[in-house]
C-alpha atoms as a PDB file:
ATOM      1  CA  UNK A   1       7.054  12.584 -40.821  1.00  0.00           C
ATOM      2  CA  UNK A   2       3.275  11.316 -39.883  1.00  0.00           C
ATOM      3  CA  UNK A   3       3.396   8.744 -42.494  1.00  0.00           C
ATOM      4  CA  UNK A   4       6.306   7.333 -40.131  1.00  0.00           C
ATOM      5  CA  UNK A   5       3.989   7.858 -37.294  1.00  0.00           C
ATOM      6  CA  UNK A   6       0.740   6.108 -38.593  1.00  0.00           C
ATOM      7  CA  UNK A   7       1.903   2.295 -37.429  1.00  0.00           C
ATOM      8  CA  UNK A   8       2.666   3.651 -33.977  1.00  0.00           C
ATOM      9  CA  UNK A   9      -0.823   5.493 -33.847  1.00  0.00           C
ATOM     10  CA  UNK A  10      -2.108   2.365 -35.827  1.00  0.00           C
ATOM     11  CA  UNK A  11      -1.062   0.212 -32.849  1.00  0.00           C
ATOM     12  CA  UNK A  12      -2.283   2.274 -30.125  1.00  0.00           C
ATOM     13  CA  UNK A  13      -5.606   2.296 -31.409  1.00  0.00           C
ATOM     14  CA  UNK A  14      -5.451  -1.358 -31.882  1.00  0.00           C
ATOM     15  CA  UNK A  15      -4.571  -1.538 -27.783  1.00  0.00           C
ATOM     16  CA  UNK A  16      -7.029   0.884 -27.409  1.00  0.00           C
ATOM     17  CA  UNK A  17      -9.953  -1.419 -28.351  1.00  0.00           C
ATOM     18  CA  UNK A  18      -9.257  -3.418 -25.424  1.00  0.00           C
ATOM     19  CA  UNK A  19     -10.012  -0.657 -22.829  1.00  0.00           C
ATOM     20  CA  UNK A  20     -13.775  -0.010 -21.406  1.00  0.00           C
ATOM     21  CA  UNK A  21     -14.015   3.579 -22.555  1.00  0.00           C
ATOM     22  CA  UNK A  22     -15.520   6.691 -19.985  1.00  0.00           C
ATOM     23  CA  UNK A  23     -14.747  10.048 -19.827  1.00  0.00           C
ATOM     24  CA  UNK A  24     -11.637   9.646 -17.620  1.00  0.00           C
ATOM     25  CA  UNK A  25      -9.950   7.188 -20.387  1.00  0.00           C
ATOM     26  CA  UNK A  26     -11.126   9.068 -23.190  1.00  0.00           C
ATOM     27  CA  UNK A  27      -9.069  12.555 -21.789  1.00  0.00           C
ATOM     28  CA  UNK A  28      -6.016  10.239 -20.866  1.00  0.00           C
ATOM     29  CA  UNK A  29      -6.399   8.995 -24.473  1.00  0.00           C
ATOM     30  CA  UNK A  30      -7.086  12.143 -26.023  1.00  0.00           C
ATOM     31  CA  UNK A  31      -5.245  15.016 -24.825  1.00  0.00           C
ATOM     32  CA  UNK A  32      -1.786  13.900 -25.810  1.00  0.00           C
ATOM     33  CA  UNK A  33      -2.713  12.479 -28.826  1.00  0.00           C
ATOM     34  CA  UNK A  34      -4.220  15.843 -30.158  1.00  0.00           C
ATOM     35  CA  UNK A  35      -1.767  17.684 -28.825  1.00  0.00           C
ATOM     36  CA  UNK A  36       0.928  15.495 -30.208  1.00  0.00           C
ATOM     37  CA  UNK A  37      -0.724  16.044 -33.731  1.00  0.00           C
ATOM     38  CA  UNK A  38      -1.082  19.611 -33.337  1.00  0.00           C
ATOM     39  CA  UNK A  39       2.244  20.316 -32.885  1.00  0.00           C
ATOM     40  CA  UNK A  40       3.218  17.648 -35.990  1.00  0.00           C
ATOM     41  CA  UNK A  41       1.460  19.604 -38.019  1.00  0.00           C
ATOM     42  CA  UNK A  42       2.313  23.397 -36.738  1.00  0.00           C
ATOM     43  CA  UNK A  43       4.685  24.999 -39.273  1.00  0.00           C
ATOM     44  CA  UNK A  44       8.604  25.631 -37.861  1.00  0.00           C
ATOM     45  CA  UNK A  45       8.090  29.716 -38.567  1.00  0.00           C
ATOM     46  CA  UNK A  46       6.033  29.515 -34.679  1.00  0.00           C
ATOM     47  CA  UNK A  47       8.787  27.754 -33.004  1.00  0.00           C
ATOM     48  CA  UNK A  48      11.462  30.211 -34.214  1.00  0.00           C
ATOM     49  CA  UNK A  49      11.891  32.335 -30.871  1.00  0.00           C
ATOM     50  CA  UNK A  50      11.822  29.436 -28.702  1.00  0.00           C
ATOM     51  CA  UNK A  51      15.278  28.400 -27.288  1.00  0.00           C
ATOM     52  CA  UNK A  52      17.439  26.610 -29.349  1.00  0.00           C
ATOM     53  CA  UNK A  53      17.960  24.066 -26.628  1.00  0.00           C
ATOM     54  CA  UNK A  54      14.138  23.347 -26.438  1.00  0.00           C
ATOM     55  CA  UNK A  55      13.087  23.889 -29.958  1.00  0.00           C
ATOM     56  CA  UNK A  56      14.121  20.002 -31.194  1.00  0.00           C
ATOM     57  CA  UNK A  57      11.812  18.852 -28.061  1.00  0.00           C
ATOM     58  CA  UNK A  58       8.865  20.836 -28.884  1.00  0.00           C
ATOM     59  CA  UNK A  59       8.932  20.372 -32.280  1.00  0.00           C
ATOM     60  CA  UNK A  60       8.643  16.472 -32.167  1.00  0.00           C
ATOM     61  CA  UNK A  61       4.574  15.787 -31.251  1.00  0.00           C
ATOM     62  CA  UNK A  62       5.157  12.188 -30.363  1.00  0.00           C
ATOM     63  CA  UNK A  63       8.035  12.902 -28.028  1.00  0.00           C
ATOM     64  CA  UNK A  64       5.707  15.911 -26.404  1.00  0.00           C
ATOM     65  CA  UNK A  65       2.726  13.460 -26.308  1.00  0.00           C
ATOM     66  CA  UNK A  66       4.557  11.004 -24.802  1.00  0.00           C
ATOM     67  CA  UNK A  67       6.011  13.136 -22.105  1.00  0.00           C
ATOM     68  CA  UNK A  68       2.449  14.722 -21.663  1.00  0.00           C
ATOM     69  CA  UNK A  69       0.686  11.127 -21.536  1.00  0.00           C
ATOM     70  CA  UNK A  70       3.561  10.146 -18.575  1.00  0.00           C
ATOM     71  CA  UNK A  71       3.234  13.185 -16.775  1.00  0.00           C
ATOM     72  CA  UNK A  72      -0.796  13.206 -17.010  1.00  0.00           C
ATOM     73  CA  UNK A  73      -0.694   9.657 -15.638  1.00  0.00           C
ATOM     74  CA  UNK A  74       1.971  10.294 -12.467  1.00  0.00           C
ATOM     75  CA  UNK A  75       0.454  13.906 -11.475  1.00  0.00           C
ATOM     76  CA  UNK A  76      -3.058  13.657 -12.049  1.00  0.00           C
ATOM     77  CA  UNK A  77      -5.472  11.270  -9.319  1.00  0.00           C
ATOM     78  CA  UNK A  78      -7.301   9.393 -11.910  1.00  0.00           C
ATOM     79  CA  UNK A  79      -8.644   7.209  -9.565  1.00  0.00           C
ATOM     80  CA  UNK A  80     -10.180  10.551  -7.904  1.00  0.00           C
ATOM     81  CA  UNK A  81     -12.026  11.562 -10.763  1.00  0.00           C
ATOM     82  CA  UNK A  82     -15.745  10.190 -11.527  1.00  0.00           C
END
């Protein structure tokens, strides 16, 4: 499944190049794609008693980084933070 994943992360890094880094890009950059990875990587036996409505969601880390990236960026004042 991350082999599938690597021309997506390939490309965002690319894009990434293009961006003046500091320490507010670096967490808006950061924190979903770790998490994302975590969670590719977490074995199925520690999403067992979750839900089985929610289980497919949390299970997928680009779909949770994705979501976390969008909801980071429309709850968070970025422009706030130094």
């Amino acid at each position: 499944m991350l082999v599938s994943y690597l021309p997506l992360l390939y490309s965002g890094l690319v894009f990434s190049q293009q961006i003046t880094f500091t320490a507010r890009n670096i967490y808006r950059l950061a924190l979903p794609l770790f998490v994302g990875i975590f969670l590719m990587g977490l074995p199925p036996v520690y999403l067992q008693d979750l839900p089985l409505m929610i289980r497919p969601l949390l299970s997928n880390g680009l779909l949770v980084g994705i979501l976390l990236a969008v909801l980071m960026e429309n709850l968070i004042p970025w422009e706030r933070i130094k």
